[in-house]
PDB file of N, CA and C in Angstrom:
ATOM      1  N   UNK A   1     111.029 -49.116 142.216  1.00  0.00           N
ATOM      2  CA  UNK A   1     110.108 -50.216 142.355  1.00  0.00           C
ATOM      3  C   UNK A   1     110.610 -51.399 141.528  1.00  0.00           C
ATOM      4  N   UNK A   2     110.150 -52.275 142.070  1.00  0.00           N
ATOM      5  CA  UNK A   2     110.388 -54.010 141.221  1.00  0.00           C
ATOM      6  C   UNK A   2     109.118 -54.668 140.846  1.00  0.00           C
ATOM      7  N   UNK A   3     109.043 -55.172 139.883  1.00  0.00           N
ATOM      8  CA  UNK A   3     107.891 -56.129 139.151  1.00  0.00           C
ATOM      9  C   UNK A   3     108.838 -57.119 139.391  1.00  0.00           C
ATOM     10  N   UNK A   4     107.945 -58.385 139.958  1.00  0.00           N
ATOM     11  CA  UNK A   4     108.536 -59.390 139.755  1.00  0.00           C
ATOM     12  C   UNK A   4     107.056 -60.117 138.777  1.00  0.00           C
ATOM     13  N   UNK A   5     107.566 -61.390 138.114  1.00  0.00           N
ATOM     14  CA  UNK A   5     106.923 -62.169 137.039  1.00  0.00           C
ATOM     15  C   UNK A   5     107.286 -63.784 137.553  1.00  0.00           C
ATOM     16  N   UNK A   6     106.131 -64.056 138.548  1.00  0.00           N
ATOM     17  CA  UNK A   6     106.202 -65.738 138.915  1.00  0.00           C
ATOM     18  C   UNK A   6     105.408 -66.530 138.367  1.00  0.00           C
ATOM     19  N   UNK A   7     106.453 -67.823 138.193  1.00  0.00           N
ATOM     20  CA  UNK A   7     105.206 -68.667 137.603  1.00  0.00           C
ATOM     21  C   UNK A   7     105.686 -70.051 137.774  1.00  0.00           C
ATOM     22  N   UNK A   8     105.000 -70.779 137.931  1.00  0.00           N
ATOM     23  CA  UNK A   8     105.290 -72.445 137.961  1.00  0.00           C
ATOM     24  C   UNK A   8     104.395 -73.458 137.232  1.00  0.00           C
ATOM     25  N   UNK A   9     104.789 -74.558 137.178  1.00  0.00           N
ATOM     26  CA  UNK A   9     103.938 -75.725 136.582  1.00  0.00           C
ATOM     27  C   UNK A   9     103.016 -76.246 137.787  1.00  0.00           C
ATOM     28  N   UNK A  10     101.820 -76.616 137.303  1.00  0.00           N
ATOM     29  CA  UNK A  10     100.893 -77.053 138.161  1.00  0.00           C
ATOM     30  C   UNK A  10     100.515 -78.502 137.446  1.00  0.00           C
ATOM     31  N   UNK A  11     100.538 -79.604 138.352  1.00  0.00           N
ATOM     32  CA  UNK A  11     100.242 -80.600 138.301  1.00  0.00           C
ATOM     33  C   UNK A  11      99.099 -80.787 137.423  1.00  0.00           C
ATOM     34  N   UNK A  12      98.779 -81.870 136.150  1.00  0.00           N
ATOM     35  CA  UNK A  12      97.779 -82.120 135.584  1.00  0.00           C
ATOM     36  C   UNK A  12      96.543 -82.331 136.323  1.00  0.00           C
ATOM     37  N   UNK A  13      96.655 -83.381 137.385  1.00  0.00           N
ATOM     38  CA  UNK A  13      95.297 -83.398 138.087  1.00  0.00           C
ATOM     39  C   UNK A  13      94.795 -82.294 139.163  1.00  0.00           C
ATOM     40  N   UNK A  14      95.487 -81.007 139.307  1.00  0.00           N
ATOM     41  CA  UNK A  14      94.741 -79.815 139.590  1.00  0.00           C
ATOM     42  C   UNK A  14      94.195 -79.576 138.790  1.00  0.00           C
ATOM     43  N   UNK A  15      92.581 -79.364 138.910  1.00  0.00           N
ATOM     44  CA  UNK A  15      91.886 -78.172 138.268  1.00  0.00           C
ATOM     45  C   UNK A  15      91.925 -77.091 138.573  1.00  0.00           C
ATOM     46  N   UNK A  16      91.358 -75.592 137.826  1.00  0.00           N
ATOM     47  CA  UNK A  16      91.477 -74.360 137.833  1.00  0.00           C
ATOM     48  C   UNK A  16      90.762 -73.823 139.619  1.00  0.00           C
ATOM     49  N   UNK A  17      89.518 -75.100 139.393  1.00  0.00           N
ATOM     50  CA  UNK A  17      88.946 -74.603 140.589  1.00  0.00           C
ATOM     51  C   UNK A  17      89.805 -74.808 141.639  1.00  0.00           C
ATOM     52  N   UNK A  18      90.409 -75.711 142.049  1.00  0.00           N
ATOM     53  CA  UNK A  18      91.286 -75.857 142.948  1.00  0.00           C
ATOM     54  C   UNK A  18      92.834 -74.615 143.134  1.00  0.00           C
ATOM     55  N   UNK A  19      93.346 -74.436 142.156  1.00  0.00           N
ATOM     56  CA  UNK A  19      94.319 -73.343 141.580  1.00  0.00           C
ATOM     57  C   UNK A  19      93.173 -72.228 142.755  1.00  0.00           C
ATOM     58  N   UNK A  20      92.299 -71.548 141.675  1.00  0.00           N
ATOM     59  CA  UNK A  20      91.641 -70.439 142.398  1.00  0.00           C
ATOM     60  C   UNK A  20      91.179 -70.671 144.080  1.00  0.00           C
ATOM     61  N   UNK A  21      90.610 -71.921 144.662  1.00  0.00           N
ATOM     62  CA  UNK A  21      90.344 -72.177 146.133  1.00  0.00           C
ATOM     63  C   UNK A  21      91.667 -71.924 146.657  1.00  0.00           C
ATOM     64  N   UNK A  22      93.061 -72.178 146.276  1.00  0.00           N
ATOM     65  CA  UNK A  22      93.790 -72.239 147.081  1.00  0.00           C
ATOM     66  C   UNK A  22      94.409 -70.236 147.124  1.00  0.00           C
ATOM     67  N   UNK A  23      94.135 -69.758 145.881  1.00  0.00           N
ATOM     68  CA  UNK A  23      94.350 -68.508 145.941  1.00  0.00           C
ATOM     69  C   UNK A  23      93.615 -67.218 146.514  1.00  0.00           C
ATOM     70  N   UNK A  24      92.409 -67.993 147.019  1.00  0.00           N
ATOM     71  CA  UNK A  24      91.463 -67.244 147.925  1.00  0.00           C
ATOM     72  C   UNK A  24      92.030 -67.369 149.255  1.00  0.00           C
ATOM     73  N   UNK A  25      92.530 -68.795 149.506  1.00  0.00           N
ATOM     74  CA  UNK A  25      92.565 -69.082 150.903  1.00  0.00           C
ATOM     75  C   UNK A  25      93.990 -68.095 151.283  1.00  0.00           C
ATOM     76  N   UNK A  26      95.110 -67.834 150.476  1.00  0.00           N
ATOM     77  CA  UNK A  26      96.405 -67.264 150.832  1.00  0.00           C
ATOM     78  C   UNK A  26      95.983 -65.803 150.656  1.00  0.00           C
ATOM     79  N   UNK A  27      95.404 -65.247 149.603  1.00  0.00           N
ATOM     80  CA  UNK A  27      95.489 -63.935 149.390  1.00  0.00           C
ATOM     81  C   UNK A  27      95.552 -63.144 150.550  1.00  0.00           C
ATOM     82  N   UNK A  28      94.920 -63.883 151.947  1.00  0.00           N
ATOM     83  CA  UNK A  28      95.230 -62.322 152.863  1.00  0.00           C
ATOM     84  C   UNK A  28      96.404 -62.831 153.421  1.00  0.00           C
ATOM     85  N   UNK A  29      96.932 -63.554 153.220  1.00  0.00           N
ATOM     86  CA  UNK A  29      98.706 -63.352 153.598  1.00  0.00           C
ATOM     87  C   UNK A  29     100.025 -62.555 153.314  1.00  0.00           C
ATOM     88  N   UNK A  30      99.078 -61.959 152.345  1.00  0.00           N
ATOM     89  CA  UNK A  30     100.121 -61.320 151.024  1.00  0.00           C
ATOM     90  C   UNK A  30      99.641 -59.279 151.833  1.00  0.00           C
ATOM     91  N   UNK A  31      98.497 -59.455 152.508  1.00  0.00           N
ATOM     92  CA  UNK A  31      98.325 -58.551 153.085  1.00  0.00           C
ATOM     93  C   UNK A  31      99.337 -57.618 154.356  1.00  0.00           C
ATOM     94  N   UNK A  32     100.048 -56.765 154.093  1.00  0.00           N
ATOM     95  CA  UNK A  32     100.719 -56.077 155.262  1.00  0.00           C
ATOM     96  C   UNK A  32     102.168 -56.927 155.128  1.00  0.00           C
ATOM     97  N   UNK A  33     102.350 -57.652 153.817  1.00  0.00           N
ATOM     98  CA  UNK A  33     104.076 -58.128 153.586  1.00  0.00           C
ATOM     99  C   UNK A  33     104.789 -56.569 153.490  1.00  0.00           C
ATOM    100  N   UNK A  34     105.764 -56.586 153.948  1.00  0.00           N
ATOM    101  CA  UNK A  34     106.485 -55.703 153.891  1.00  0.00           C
ATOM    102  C   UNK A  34     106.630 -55.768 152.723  1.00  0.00           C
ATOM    103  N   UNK A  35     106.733 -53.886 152.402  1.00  0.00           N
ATOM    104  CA  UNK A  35     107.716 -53.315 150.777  1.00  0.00           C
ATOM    105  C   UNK A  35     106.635 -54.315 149.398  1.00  0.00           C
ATOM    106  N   UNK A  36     105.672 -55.184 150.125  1.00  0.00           N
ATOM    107  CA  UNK A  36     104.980 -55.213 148.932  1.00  0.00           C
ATOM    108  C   UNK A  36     103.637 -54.200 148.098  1.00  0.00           C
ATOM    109  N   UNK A  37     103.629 -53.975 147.320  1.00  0.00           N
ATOM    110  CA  UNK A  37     102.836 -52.849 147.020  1.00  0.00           C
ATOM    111  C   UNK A  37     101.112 -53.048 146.287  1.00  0.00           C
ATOM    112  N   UNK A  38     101.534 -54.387 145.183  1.00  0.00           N
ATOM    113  CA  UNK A  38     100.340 -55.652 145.209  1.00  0.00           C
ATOM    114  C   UNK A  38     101.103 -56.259 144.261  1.00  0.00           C
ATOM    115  N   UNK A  39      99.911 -57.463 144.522  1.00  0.00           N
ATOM    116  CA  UNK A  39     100.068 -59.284 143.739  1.00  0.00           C
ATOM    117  C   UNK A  39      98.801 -58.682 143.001  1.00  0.00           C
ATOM    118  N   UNK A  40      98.993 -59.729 141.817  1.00  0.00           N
ATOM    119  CA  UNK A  40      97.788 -60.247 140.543  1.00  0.00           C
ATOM    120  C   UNK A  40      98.053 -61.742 140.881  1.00  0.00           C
ATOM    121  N   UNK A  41      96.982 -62.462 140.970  1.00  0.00           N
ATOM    122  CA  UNK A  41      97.265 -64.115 140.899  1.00  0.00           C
ATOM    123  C   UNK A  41      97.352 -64.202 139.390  1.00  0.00           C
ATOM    124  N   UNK A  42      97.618 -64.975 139.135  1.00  0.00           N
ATOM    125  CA  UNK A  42      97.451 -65.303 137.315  1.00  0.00           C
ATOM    126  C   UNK A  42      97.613 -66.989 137.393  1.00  0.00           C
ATOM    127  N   UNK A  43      96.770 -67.620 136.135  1.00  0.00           N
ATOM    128  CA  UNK A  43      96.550 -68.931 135.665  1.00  0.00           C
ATOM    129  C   UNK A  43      96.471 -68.696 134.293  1.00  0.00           C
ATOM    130  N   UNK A  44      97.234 -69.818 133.442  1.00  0.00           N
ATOM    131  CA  UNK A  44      97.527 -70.217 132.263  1.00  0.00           C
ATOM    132  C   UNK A  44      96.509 -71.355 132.073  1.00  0.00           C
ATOM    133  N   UNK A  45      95.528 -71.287 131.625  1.00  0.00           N
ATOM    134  CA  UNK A  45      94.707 -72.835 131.656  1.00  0.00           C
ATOM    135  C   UNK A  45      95.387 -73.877 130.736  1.00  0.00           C
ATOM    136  N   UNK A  46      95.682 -73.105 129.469  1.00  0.00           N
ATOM    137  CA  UNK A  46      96.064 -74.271 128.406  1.00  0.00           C
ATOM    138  C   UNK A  46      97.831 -74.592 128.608  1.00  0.00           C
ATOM    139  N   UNK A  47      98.637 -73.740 129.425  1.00  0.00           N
ATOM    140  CA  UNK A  47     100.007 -74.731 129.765  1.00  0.00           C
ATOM    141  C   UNK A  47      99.564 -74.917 131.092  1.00  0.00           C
ATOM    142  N   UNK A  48      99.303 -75.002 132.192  1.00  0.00           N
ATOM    143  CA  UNK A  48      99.113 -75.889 133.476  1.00  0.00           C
ATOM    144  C   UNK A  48     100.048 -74.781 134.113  1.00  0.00           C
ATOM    145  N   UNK A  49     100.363 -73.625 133.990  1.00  0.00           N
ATOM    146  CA  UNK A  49     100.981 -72.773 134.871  1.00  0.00           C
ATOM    147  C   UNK A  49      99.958 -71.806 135.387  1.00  0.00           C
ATOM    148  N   UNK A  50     100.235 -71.501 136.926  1.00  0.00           N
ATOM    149  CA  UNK A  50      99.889 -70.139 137.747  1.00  0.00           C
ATOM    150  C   UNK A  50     100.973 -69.803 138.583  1.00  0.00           C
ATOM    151  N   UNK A  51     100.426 -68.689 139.081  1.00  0.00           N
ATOM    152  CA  UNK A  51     101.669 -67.846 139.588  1.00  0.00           C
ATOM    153  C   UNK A  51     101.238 -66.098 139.915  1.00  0.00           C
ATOM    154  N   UNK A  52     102.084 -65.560 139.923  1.00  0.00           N
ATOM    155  CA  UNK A  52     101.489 -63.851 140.327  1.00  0.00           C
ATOM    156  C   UNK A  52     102.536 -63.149 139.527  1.00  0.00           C
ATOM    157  N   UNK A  53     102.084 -61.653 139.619  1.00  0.00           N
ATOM    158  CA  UNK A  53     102.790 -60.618 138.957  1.00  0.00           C
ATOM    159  C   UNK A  53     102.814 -59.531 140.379  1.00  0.00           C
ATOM    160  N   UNK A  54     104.343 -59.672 140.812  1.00  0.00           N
ATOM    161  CA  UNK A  54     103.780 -58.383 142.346  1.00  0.00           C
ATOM    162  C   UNK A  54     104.779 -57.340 142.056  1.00  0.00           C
ATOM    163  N   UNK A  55     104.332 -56.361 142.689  1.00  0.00           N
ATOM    164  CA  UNK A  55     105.211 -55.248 142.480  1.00  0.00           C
ATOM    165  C   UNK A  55     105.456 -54.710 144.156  1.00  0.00           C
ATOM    166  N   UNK A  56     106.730 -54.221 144.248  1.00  0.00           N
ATOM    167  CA  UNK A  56     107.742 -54.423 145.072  1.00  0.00           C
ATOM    168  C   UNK A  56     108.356 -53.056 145.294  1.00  0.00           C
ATOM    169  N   UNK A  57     108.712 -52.196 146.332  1.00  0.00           N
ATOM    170  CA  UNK A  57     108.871 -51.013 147.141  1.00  0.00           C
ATOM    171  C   UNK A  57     110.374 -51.170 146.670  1.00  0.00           C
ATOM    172  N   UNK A  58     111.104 -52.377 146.575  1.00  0.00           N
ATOM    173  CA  UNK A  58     113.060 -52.216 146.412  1.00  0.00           C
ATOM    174  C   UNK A  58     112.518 -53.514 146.148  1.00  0.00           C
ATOM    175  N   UNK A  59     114.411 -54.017 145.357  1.00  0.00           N
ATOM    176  CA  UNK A  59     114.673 -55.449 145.177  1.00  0.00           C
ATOM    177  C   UNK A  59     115.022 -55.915 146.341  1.00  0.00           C
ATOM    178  N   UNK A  60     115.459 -55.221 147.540  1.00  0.00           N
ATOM    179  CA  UNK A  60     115.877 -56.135 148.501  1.00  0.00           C
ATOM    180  C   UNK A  60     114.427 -56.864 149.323  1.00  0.00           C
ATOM    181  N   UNK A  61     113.387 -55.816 149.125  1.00  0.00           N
ATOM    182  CA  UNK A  61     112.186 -56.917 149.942  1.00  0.00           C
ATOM    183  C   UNK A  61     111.804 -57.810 149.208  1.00  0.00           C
ATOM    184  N   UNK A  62     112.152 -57.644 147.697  1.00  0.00           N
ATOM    185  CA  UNK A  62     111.439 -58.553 146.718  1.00  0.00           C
ATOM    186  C   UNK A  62     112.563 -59.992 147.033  1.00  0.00           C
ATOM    187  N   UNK A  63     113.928 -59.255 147.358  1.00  0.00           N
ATOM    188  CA  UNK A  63     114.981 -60.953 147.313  1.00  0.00           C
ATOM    189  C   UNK A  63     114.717 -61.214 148.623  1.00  0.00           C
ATOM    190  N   UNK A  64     114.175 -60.704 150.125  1.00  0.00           N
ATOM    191  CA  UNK A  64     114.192 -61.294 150.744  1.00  0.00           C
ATOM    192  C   UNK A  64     113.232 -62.347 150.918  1.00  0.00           C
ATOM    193  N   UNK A  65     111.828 -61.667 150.364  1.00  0.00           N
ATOM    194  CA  UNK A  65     110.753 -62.152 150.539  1.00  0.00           C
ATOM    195  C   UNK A  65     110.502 -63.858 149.424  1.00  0.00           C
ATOM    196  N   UNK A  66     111.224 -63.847 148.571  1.00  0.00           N
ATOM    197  CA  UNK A  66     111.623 -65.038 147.488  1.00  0.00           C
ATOM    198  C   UNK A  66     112.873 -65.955 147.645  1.00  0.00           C
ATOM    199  N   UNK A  67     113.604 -65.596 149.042  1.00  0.00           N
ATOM    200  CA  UNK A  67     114.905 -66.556 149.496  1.00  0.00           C
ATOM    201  C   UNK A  67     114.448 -67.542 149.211  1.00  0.00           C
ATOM    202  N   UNK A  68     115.272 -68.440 148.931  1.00  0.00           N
ATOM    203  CA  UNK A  68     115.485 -69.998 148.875  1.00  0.00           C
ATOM    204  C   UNK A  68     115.200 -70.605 150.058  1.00  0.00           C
ATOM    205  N   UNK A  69     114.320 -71.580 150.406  1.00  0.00           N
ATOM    206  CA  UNK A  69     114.500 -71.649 151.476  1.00  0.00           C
ATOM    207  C   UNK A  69     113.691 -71.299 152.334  1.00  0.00           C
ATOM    208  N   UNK A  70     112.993 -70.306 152.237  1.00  0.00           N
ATOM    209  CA  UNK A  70     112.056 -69.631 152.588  1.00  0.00           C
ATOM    210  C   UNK A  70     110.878 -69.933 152.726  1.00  0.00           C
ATOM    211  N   UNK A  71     109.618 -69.275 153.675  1.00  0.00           N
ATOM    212  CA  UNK A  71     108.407 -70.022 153.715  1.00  0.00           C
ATOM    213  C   UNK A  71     107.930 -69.756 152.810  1.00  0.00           C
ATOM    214  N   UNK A  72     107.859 -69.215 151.428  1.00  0.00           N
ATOM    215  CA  UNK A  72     106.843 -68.367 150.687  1.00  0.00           C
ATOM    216  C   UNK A  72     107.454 -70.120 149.504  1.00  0.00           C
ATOM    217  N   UNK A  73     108.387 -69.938 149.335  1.00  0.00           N
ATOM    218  CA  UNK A  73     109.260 -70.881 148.308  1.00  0.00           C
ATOM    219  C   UNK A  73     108.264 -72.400 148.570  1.00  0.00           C
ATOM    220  N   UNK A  74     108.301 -72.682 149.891  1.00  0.00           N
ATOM    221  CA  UNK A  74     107.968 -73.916 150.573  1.00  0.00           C
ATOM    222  C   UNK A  74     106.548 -74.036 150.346  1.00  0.00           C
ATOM    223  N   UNK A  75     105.800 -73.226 150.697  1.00  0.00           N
ATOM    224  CA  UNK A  75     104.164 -73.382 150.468  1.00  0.00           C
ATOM    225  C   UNK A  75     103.667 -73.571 149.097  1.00  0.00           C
ATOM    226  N   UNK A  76     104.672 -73.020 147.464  1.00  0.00           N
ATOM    227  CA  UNK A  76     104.657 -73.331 146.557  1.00  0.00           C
ATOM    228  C   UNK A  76     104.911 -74.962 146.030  1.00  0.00           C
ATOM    229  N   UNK A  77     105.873 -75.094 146.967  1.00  0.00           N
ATOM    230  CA  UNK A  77     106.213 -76.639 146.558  1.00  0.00           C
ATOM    231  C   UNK A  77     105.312 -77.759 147.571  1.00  0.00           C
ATOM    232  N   UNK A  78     104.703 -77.189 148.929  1.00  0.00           N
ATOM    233  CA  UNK A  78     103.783 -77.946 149.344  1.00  0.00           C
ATOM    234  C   UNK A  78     102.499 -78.315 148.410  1.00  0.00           C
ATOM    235  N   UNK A  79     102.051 -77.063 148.365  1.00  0.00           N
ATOM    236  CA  UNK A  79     100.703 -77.204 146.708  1.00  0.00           C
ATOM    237  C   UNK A  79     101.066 -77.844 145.725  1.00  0.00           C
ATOM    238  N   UNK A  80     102.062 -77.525 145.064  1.00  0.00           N
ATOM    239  CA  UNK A  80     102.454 -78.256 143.680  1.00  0.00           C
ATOM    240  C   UNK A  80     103.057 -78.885 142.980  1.00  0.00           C
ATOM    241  N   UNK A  81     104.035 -79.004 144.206  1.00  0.00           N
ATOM    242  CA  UNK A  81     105.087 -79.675 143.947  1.00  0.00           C
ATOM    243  C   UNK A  81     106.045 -79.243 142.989  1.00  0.00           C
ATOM    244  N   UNK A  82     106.393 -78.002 142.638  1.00  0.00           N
ATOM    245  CA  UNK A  82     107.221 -77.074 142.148  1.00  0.00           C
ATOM    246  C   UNK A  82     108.060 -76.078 142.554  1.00  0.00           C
ATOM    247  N   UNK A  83     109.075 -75.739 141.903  1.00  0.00           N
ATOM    248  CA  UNK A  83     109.865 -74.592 142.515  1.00  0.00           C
ATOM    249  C   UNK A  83     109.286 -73.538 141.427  1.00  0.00           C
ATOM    250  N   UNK A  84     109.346 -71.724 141.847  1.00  0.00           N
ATOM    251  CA  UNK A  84     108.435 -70.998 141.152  1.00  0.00           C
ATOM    252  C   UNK A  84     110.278 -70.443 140.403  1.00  0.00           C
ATOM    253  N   UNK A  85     109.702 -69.967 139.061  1.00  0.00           N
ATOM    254  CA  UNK A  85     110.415 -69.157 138.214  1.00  0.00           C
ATOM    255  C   UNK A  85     110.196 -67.937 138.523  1.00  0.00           C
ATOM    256  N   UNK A  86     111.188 -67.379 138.749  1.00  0.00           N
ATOM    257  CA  UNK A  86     111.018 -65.550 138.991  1.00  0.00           C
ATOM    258  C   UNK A  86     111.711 -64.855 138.069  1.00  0.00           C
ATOM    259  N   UNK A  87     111.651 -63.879 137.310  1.00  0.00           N
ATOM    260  CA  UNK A  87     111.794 -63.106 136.758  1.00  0.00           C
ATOM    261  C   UNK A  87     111.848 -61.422 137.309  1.00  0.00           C
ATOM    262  N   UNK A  88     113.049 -60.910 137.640  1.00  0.00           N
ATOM    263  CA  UNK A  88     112.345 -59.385 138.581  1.00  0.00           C
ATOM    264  C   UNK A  88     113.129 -58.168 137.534  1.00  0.00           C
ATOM    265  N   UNK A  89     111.875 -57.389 137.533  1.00  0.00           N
ATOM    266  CA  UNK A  89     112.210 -55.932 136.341  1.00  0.00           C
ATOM    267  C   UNK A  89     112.736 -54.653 137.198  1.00  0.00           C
ATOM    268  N   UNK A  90     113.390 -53.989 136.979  1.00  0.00           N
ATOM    269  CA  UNK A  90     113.232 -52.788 137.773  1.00  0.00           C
ATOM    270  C   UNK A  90     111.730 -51.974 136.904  1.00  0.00           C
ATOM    271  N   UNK A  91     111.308 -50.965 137.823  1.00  0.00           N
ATOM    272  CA  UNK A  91     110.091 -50.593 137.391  1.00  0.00           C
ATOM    273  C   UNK A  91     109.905 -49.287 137.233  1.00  0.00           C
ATOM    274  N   UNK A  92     110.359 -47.906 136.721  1.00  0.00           N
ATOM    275  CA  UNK A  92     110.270 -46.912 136.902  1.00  0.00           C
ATOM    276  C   UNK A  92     109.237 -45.855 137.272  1.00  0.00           C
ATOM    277  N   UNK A  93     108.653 -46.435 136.740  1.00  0.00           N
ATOM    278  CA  UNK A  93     107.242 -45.875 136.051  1.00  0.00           C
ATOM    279  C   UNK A  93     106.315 -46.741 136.471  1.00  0.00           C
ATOM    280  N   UNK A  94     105.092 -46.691 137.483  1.00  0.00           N
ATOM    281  CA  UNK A  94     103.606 -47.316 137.340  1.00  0.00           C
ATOM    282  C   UNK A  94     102.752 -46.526 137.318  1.00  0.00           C
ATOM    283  N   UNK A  95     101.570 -46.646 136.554  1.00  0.00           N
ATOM    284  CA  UNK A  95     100.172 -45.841 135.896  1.00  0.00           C
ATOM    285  C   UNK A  95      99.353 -46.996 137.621  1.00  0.00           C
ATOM    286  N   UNK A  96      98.902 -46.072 138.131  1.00  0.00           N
ATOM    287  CA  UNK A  96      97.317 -46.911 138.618  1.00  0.00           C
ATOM    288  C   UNK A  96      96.245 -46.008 138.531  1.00  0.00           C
ATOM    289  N   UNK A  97      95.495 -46.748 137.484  1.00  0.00           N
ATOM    290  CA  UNK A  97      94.004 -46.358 137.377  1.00  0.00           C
ATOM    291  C   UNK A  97      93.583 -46.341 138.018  1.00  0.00           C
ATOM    292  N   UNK A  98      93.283 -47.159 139.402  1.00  0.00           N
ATOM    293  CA  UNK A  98      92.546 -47.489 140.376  1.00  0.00           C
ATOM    294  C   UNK A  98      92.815 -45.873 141.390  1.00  0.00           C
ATOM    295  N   UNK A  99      94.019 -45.832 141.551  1.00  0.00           N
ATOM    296  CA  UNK A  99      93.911 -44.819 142.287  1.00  0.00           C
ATOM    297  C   UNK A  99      94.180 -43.308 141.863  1.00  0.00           C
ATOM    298  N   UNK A 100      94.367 -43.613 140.615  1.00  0.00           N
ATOM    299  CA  UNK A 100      94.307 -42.025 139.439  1.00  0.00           C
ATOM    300  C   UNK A 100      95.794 -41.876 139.790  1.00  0.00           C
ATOM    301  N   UNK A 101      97.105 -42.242 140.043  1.00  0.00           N
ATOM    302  CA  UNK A 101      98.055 -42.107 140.054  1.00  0.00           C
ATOM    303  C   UNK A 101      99.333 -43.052 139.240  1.00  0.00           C
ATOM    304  N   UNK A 102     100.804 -41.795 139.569  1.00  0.00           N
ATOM    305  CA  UNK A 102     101.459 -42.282 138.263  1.00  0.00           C
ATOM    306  C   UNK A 102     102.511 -42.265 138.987  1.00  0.00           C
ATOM    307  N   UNK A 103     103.090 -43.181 139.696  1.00  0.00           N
ATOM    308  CA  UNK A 103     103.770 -43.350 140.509  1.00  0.00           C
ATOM    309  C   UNK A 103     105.258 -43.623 139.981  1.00  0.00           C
ATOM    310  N   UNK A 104     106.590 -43.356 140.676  1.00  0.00           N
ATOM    311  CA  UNK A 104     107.486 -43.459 140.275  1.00  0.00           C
ATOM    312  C   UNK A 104     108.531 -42.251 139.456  1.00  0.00           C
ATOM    313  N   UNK A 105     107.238 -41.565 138.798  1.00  0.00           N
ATOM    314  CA  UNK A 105     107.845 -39.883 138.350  1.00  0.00           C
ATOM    315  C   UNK A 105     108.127 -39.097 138.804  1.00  0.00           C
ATOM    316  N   UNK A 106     109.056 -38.187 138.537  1.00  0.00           N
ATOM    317  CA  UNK A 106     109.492 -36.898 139.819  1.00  0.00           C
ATOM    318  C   UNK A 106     109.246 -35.657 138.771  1.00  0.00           C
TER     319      UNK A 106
END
């Protein structure tokens, strides 16, 4: 598995409410992406950054799905006028509480 860690600068005259309206309106897009497993939205109020934390089936759906170029890249810079910082972990090990499982162990 892959964690990836995104994040970008958001324009001063966005507010949070706006940040969160626009993350309601995408969240079911993120639904039935291939090799994705889930997103966290996340917002920084006091530096002007949001962004997500997703975790990822392989690095190759995580690099395809984050190409340059790409529609996912483009809809970031339509909203905010930013390119997003990615950061991607390999992941060995995930705990989910939610579903009482510990995924990744053999």
């Amino acid at each position: 598995m892959i964690t990836a860690i995104v994040k970008f600068n958001v324009p001063h005259n966005i507010k949070r409410t706006e940040i969160e309206t626009n993350m309601r309106k995408i969240a079911p897009n993120f639904k039935g992406v291939n090799g994705l497993i889930r997103k966290n939205f996340i917002i920084d109020d006091s530096n002007q950054i949001a962004g997500g934390v997703y975790t990822w089936k392989s690095l190759r759906e995580a690099n395809k799905f984050y190409a340059q170029g790409g529609k996912w890249r483009k809809s970031i810079n339509d909203l905010y006028g930013a390119d997003p910082e990615i950061a991607l972990f390999d992941t060995p090990i995930l705990v989910d509480n939610s579903s009482d499982e510990i995924l990744g162990s053999s």
